[in-house]
C-alpha atoms as a PDB file:
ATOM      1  CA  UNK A   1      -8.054 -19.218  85.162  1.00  0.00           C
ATOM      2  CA  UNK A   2     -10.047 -16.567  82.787  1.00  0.00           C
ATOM      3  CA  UNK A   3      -9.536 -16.548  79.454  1.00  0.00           C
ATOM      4  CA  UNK A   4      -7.566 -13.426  78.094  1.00  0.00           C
ATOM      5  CA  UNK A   5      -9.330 -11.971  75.371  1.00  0.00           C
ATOM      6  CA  UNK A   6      -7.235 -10.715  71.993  1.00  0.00           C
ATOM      7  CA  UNK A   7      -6.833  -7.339  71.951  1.00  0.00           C
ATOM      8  CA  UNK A   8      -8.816  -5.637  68.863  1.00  0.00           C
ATOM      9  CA  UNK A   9      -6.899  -3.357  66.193  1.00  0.00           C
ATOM     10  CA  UNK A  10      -7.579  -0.509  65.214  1.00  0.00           C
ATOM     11  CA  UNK A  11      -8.258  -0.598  61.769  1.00  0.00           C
ATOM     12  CA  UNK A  12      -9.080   3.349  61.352  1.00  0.00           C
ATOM     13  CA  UNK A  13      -6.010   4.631  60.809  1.00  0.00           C
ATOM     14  CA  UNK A  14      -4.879   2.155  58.234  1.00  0.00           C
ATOM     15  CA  UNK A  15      -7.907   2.727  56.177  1.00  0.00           C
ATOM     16  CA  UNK A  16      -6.673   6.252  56.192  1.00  0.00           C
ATOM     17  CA  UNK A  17      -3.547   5.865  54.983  1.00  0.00           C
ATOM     18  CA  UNK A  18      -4.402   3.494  52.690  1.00  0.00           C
ATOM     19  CA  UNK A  19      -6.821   6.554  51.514  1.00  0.00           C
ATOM     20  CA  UNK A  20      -4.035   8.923  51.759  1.00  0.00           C
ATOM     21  CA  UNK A  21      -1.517   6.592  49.885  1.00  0.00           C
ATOM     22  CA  UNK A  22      -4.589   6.435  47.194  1.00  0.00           C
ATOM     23  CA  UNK A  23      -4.806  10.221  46.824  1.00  0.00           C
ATOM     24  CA  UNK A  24      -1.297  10.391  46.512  1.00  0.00           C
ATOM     25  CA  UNK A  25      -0.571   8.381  43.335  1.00  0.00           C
ATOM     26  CA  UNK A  26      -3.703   9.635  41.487  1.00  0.00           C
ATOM     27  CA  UNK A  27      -2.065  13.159  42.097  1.00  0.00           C
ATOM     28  CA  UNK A  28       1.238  12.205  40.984  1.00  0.00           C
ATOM     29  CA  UNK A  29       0.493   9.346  38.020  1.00  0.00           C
ATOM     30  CA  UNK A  30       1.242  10.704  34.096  1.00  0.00           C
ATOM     31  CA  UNK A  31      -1.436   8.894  32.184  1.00  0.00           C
ATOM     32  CA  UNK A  32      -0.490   8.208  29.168  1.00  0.00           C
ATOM     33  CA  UNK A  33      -2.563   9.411  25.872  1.00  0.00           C
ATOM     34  CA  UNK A  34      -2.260   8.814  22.487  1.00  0.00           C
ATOM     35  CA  UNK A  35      -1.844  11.890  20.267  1.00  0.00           C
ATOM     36  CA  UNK A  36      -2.016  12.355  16.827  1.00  0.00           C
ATOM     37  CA  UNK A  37       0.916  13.249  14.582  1.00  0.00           C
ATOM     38  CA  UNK A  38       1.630  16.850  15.167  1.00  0.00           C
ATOM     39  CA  UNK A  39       0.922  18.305  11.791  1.00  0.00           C
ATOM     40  CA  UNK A  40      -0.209  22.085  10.647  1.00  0.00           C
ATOM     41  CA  UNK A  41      -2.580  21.736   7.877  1.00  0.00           C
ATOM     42  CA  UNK A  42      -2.348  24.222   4.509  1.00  0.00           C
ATOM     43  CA  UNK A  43      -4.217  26.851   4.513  1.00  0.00           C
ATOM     44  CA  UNK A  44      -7.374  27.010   2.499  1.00  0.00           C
ATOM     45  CA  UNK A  45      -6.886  28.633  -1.195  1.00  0.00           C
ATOM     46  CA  UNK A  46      -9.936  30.756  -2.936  1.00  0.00           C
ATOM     47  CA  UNK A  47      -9.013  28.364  -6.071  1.00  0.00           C
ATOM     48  CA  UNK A  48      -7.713  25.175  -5.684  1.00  0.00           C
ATOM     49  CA  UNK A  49      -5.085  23.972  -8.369  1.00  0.00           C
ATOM     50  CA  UNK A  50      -5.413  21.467 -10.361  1.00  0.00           C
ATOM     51  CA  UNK A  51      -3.175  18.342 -10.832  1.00  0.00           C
ATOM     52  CA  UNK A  52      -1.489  18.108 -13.905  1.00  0.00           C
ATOM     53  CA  UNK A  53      -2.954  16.418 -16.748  1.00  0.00           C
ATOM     54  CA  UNK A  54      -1.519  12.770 -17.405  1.00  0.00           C
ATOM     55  CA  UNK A  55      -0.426  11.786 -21.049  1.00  0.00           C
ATOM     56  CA  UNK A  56      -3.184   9.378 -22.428  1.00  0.00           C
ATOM     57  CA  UNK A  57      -0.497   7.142 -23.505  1.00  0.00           C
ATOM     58  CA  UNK A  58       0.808   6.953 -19.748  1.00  0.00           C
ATOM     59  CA  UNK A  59      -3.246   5.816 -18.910  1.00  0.00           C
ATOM     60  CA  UNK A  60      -3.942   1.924 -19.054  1.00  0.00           C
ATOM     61  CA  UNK A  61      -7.974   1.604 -19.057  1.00  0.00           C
ATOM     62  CA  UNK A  62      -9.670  -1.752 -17.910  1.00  0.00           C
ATOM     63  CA  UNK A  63     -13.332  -1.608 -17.716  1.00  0.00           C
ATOM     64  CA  UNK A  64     -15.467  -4.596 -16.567  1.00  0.00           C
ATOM     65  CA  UNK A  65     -18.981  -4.748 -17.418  1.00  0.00           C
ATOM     66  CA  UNK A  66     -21.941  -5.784 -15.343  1.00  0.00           C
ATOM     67  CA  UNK A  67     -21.365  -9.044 -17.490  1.00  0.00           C
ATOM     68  CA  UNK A  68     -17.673  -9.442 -15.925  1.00  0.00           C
ATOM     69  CA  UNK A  69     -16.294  -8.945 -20.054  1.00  0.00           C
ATOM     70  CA  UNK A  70     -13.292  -6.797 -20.214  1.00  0.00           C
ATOM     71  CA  UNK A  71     -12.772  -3.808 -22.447  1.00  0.00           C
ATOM     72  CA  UNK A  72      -8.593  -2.724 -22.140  1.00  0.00           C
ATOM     73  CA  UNK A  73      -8.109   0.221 -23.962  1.00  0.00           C
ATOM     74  CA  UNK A  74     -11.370   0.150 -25.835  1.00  0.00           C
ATOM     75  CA  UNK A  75     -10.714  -3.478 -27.057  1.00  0.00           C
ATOM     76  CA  UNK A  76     -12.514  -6.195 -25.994  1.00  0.00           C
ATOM     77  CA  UNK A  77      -9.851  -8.826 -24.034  1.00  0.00           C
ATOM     78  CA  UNK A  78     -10.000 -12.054 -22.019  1.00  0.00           C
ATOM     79  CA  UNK A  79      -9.090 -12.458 -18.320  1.00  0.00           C
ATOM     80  CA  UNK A  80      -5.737 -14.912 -19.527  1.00  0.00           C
ATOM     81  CA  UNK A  81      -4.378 -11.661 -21.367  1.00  0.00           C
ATOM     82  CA  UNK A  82      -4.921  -9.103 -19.252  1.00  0.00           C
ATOM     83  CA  UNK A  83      -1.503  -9.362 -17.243  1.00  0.00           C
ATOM     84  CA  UNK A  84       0.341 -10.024 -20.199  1.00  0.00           C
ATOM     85  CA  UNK A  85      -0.722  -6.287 -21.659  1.00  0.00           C
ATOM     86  CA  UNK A  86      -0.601  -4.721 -18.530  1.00  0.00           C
ATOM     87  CA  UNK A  87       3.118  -6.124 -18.347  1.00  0.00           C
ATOM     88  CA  UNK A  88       3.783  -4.655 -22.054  1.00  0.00           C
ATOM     89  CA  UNK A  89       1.979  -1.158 -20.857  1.00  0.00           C
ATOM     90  CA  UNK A  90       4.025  -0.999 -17.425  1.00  0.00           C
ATOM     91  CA  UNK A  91       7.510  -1.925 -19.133  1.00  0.00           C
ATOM     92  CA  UNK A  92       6.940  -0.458 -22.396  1.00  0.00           C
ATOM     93  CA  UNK A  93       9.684   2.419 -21.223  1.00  0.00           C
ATOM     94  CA  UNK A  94       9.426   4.868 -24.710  1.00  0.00           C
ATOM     95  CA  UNK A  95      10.089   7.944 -23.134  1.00  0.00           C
ATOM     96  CA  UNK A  96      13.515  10.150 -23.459  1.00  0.00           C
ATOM     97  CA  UNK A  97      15.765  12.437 -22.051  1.00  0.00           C
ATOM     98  CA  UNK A  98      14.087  12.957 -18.358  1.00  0.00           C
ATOM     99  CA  UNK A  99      11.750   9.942 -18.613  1.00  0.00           C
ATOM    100  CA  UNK A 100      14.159   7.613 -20.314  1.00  0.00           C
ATOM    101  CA  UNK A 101      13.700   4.050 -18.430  1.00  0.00           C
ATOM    102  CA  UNK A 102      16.857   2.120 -18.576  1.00  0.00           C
ATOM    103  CA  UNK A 103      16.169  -1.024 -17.173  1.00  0.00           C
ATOM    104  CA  UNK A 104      12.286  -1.542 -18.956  1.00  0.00           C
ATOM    105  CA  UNK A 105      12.602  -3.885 -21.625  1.00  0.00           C
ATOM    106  CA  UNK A 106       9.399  -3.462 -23.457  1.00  0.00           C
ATOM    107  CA  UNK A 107       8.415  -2.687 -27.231  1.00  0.00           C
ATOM    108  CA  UNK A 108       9.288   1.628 -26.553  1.00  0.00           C
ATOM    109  CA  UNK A 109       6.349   2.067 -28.583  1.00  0.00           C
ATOM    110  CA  UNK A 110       5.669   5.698 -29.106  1.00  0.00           C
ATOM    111  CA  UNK A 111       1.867   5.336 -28.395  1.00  0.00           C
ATOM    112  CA  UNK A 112       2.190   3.579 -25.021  1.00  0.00           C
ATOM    113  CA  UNK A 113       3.591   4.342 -21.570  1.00  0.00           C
ATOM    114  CA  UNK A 114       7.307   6.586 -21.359  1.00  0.00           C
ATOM    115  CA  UNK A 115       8.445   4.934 -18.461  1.00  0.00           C
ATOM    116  CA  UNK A 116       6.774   2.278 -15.033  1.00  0.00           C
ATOM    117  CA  UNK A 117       7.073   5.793 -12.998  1.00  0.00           C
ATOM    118  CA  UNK A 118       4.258   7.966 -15.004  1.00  0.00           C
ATOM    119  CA  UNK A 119       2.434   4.968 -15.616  1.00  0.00           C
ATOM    120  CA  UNK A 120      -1.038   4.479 -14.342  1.00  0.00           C
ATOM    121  CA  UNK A 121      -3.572   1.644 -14.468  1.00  0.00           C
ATOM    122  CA  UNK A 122      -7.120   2.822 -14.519  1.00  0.00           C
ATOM    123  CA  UNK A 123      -9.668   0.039 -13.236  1.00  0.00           C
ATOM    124  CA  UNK A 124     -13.221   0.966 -13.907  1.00  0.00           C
ATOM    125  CA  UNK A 125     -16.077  -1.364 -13.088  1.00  0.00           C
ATOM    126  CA  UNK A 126     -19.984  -1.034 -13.491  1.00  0.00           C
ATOM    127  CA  UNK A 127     -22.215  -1.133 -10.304  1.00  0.00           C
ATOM    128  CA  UNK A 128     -23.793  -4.421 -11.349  1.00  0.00           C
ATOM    129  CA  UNK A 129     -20.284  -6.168 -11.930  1.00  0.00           C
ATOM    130  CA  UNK A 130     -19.799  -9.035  -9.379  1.00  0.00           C
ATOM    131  CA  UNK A 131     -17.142  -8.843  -6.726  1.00  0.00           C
ATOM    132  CA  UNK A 132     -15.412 -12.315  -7.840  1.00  0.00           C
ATOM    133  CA  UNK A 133     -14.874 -11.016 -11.553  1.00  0.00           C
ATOM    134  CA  UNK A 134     -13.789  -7.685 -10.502  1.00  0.00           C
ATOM    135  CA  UNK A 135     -11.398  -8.960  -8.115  1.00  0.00           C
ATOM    136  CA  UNK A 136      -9.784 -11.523 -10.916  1.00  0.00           C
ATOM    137  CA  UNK A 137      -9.159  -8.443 -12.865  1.00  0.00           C
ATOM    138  CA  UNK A 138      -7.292  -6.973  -9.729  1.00  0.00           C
ATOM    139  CA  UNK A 139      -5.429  -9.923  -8.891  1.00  0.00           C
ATOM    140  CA  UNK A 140      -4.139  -9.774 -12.717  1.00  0.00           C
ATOM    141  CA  UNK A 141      -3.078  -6.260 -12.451  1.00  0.00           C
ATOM    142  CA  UNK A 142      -1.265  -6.498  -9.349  1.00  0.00           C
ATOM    143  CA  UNK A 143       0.328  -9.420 -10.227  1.00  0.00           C
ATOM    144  CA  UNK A 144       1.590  -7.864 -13.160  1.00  0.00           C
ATOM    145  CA  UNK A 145       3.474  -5.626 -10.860  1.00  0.00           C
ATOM    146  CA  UNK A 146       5.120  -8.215  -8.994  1.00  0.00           C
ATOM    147  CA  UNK A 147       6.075 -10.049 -12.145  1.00  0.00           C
ATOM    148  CA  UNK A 148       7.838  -7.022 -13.182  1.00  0.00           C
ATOM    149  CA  UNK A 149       9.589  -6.381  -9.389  1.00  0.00           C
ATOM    150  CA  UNK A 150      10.864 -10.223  -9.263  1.00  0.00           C
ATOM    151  CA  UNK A 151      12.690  -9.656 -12.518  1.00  0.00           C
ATOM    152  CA  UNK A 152      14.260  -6.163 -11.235  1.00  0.00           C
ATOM    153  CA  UNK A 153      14.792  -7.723  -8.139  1.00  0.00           C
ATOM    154  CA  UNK A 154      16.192 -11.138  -9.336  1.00  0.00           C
ATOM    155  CA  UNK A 155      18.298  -9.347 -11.859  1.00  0.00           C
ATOM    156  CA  UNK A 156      19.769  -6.375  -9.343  1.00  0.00           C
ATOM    157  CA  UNK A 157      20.198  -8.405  -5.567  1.00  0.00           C
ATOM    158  CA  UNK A 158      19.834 -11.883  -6.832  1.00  0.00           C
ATOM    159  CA  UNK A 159      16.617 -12.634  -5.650  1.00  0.00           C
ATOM    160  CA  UNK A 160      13.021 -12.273  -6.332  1.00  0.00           C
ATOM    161  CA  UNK A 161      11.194  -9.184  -4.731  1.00  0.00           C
ATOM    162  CA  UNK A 162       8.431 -12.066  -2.995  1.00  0.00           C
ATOM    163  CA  UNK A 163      11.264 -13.534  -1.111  1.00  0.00           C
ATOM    164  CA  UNK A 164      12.795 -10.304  -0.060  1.00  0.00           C
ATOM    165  CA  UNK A 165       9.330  -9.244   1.681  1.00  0.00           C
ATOM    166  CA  UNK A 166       9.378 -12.490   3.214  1.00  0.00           C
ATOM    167  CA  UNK A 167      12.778 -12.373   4.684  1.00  0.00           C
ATOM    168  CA  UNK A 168      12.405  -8.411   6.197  1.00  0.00           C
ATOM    169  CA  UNK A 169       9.110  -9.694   7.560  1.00  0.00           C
ATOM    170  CA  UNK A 170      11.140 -12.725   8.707  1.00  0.00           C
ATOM    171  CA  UNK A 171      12.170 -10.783  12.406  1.00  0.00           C
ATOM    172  CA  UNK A 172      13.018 -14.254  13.772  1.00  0.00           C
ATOM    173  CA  UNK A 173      14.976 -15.970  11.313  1.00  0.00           C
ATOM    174  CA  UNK A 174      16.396 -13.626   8.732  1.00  0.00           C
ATOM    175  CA  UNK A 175      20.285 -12.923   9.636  1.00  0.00           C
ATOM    176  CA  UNK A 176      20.950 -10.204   7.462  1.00  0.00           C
ATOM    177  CA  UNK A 177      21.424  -6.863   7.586  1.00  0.00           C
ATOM    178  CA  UNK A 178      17.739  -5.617   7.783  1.00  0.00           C
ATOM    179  CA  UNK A 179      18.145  -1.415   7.155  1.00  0.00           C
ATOM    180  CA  UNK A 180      19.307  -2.316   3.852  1.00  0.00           C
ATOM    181  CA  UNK A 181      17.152  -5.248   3.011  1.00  0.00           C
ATOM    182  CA  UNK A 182      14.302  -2.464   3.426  1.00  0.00           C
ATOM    183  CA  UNK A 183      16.375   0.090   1.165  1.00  0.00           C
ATOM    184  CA  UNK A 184      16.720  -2.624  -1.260  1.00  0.00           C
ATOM    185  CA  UNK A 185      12.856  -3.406  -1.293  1.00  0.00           C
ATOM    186  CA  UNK A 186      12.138   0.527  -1.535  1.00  0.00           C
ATOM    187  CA  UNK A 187      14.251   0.491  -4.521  1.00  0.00           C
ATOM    188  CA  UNK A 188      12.467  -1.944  -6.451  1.00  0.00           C
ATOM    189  CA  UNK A 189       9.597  -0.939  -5.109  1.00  0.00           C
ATOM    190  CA  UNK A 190      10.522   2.676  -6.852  1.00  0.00           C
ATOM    191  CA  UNK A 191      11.584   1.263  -9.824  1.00  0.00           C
ATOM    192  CA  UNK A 192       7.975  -0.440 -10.764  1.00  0.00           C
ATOM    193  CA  UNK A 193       5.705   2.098  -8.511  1.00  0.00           C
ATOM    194  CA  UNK A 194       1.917   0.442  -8.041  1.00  0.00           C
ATOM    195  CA  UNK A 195      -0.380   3.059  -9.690  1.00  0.00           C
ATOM    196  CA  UNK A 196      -3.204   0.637  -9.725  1.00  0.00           C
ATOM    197  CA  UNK A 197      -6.341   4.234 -10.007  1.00  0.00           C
ATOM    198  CA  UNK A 198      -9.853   2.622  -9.250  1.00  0.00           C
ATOM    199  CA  UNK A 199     -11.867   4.772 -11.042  1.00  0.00           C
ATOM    200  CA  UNK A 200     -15.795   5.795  -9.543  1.00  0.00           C
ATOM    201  CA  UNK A 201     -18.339   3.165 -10.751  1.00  0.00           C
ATOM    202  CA  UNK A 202     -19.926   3.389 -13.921  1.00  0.00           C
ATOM    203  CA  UNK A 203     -23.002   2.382 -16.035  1.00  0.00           C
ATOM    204  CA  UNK A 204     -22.016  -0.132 -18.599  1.00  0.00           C
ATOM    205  CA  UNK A 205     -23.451  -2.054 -20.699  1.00  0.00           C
END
């Protein structure tokens, strides 16, 4: 009895429509871009304005040397003090009327800072200053801000302002209410802005 051979299939047309079906969703697929925020920029002035002055009393200068010494408002000072005074600067709250601070609890010395808002901390270092020292002095400043935000933040919502960015960053395991957790933290966060200014290096001896 002879053997019946398979009968072959014609694979042409498939290969067309597969080529067809190809075409087709390249034609109709939205690729998706990403795109900048849509934002119209100002429009260039002949003179440009300048900011407005800031009160040398609302102006905290640090200055590290090449040597890694510290010079805080042209006195020399050591590394353990630095957060202490920046502290006493931040929360010194002297100002009135408009820039009355109510909840500082500093010295209100006339000659230092009106209120945490208008104060700024101006960090200078020379070009020869190594990068541990000058981040020690950083660490001190900004921890001088979060010394003053746990207090606020203890004293108004009953805990420090540490654990609150813990617990909003907590997605998993934080049960509260999380829109107002975020107001809360933008509150405090208001209340003792960080205007930590890092001044262009300079030469110092």
């Amino acid at each position: 009895m002879a053997k019946r051979s398979a009968p072959d299939v014609n694979a042409g047309s498939m290969a067309d429509i597969a080529f067809l079906l190809l075409i087709f969703f390249l034609v109709t697929t939205t690729i998706e871009t990403d795109s900048g925020i849509n934002r119209k920029l100002p429009p260039i002035e002949d003179e440009q304005t300048p900011p407005p002055p800031l009160k040398k009393k609302n102006v905290f200068e640090v200055i590290v040397n090449r040597n890694g010494e510290l010079l805080v408002e042209d006195q020399v000072m050591e590394l353990k003090d630095l957060r202490q005074a920046a502290i006493d600067f931040l929360d010194n709250g002297s100002g009135t009327g408009k820039d009355a601070c109510n909840y500082c609890q500093g010295k209100k010395d006339p000659e230092s800072s009106d209120n945490p808002v208008k104060a700024t901390i101006s960090l200078q270092n020379d070009r020869e200053t190594s990068y541990g020292a000058y981040i020690a002095v950083q660490n001190e400043l900004v921890a001088a801000y979060n010394e003053l935000r746990n207090r606020e933040a203890q004293r108004v919502f009953g805990k420090s302002f540490v654990k609150m960015e813990q617990d909003f960053a907590d997605k998993a395991n934080y049960s509260g209410n999380r829109e107002r957790l975020k107001e809360n933290i933008k509150q405090i966060r208001e209340m003792y802005p960080m205007k930590l200014s890092e001044a262009e290096a300079e030469k110092n001896n």
